[in-house]
C-alpha atoms as a PDB file:
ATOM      1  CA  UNK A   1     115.861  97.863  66.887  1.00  0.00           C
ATOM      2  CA  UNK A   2     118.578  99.940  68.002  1.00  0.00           C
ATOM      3  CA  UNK A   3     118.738 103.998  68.454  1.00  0.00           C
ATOM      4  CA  UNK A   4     120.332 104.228  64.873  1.00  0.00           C
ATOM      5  CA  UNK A   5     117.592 102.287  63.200  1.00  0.00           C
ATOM      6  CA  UNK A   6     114.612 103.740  65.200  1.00  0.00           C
ATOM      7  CA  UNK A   7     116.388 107.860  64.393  1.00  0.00           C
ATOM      8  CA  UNK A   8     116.714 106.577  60.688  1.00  0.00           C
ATOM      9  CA  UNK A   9     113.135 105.697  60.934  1.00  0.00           C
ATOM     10  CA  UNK A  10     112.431 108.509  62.217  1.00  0.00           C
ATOM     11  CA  UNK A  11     114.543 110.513  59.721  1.00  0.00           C
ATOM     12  CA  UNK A  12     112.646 108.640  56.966  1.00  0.00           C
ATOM     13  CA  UNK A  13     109.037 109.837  58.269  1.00  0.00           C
ATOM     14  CA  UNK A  14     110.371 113.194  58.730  1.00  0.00           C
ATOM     15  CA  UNK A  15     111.041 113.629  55.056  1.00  0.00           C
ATOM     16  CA  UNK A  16     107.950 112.024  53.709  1.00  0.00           C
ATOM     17  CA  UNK A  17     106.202 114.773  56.068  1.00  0.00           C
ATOM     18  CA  UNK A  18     108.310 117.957  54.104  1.00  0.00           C
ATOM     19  CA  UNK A  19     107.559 116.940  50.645  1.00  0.00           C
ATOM     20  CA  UNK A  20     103.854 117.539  51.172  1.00  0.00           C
ATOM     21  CA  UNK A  21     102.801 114.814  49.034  1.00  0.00           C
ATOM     22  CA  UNK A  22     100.639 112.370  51.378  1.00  0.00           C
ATOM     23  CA  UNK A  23      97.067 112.068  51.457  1.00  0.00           C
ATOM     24  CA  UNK A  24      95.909 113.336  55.189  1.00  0.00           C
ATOM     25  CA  UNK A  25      95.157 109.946  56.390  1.00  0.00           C
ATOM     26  CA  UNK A  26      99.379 108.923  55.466  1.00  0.00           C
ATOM     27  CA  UNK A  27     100.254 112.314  56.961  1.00  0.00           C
ATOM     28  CA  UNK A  28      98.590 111.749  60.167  1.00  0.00           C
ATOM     29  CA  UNK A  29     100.129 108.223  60.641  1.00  0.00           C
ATOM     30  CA  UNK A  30     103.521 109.545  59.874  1.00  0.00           C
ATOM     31  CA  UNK A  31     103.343 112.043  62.522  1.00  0.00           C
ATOM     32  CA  UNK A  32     101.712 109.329  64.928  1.00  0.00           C
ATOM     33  CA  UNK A  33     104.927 107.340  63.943  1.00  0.00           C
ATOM     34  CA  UNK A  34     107.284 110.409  64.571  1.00  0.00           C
ATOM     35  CA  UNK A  35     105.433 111.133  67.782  1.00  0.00           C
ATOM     36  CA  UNK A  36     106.035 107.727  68.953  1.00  0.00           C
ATOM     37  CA  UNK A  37     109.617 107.287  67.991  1.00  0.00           C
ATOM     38  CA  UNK A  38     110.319 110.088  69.914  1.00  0.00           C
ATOM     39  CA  UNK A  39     109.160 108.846  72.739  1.00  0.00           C
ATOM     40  CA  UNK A  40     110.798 105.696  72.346  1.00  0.00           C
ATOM     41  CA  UNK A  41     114.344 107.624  71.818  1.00  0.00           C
ATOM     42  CA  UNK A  42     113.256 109.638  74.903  1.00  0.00           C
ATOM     43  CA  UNK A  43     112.962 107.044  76.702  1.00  0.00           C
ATOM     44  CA  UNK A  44     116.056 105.064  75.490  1.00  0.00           C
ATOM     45  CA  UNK A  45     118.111 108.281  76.312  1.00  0.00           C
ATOM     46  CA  UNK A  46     116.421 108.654  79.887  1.00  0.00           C
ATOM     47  CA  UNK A  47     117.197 104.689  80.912  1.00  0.00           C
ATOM     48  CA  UNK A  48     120.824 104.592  79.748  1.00  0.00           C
ATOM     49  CA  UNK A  49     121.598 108.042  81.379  1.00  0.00           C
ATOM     50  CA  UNK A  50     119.963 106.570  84.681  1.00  0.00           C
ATOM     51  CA  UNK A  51     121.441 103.368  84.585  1.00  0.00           C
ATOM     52  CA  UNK A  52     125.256 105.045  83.792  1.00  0.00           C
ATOM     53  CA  UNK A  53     124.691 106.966  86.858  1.00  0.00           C
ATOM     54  CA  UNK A  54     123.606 103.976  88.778  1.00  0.00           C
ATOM     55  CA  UNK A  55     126.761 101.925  87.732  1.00  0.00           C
ATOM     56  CA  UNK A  56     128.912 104.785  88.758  1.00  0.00           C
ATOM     57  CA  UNK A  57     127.710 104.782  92.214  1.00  0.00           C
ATOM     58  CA  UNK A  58     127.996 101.267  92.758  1.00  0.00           C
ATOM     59  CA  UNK A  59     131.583 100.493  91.352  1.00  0.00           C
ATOM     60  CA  UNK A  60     132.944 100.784  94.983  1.00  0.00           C
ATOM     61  CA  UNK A  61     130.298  98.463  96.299  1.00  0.00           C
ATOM     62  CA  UNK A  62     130.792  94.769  96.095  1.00  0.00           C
ATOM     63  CA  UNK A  63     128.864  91.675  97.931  1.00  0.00           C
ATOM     64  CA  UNK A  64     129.996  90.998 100.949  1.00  0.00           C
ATOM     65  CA  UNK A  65     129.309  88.006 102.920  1.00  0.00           C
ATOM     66  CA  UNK A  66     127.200  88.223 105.701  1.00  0.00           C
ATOM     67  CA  UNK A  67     127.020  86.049 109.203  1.00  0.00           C
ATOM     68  CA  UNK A  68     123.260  84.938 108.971  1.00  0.00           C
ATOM     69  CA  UNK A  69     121.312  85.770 112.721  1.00  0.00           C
ATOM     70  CA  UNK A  70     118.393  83.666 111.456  1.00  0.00           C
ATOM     71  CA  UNK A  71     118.467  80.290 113.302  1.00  0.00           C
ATOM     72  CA  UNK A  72     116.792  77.641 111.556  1.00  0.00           C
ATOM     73  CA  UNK A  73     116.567  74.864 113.436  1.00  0.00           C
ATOM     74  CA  UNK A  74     114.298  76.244 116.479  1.00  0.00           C
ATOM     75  CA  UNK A  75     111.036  75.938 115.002  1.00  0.00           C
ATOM     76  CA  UNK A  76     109.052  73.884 117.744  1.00  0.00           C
ATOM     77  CA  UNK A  77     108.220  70.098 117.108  1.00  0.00           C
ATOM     78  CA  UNK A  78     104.854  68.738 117.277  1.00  0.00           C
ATOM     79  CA  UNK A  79     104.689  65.618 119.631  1.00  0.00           C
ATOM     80  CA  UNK A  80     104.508  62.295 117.006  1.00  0.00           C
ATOM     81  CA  UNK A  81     101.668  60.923 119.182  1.00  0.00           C
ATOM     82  CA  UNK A  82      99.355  64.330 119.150  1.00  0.00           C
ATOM     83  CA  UNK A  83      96.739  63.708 116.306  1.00  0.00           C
ATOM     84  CA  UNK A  84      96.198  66.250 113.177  1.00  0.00           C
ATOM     85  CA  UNK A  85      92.739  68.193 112.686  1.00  0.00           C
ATOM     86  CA  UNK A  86      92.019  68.950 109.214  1.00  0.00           C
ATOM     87  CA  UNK A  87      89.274  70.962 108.793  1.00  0.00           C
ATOM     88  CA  UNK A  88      86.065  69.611 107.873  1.00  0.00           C
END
């Protein structure tokens, strides 16, 4: 769902809450549903602001290719005549 659903949702809840209407078990699990799309919209908010800001800082950086200092082929060779121990 996106924001516009979930705050119609939401919207929806609220007014079944102001009429007054709902047995107490409905009302509590309306306001268990409100409760939780607000922190679902909360949290929406908080992530998009956060990652907007982290975007803006890193327009100016780009990948860059780097020389590589790791040399692969040193590793030392076991003699072909040595035997192997496994482990018993």
């Amino acid at each position: 769902m996106n924001r516009t659903e979930l705050e119609r949702v939401r919207q929806w809840a609220d007014e079944k809450l102001a009429t007054g209407a709902e047995p107490p078990w409905a009302w509590f699990q309306y306001m268990k549903l409100r409760e939780t799309l607000d922190a679902i919209l909360a949290g929406m908010a908080a992530t998009t602001m956060e990652s907007s800001q982290r975007s803006e800082t890193r327009r100016g950086a780009r990948l860059r290719l780097v020389a590589s200092i790791d040399q692969q082929d040193t590793a030392q060779l076991r003699p072909a005549d040595s035997p192997v121990l496994l482990p018993m």
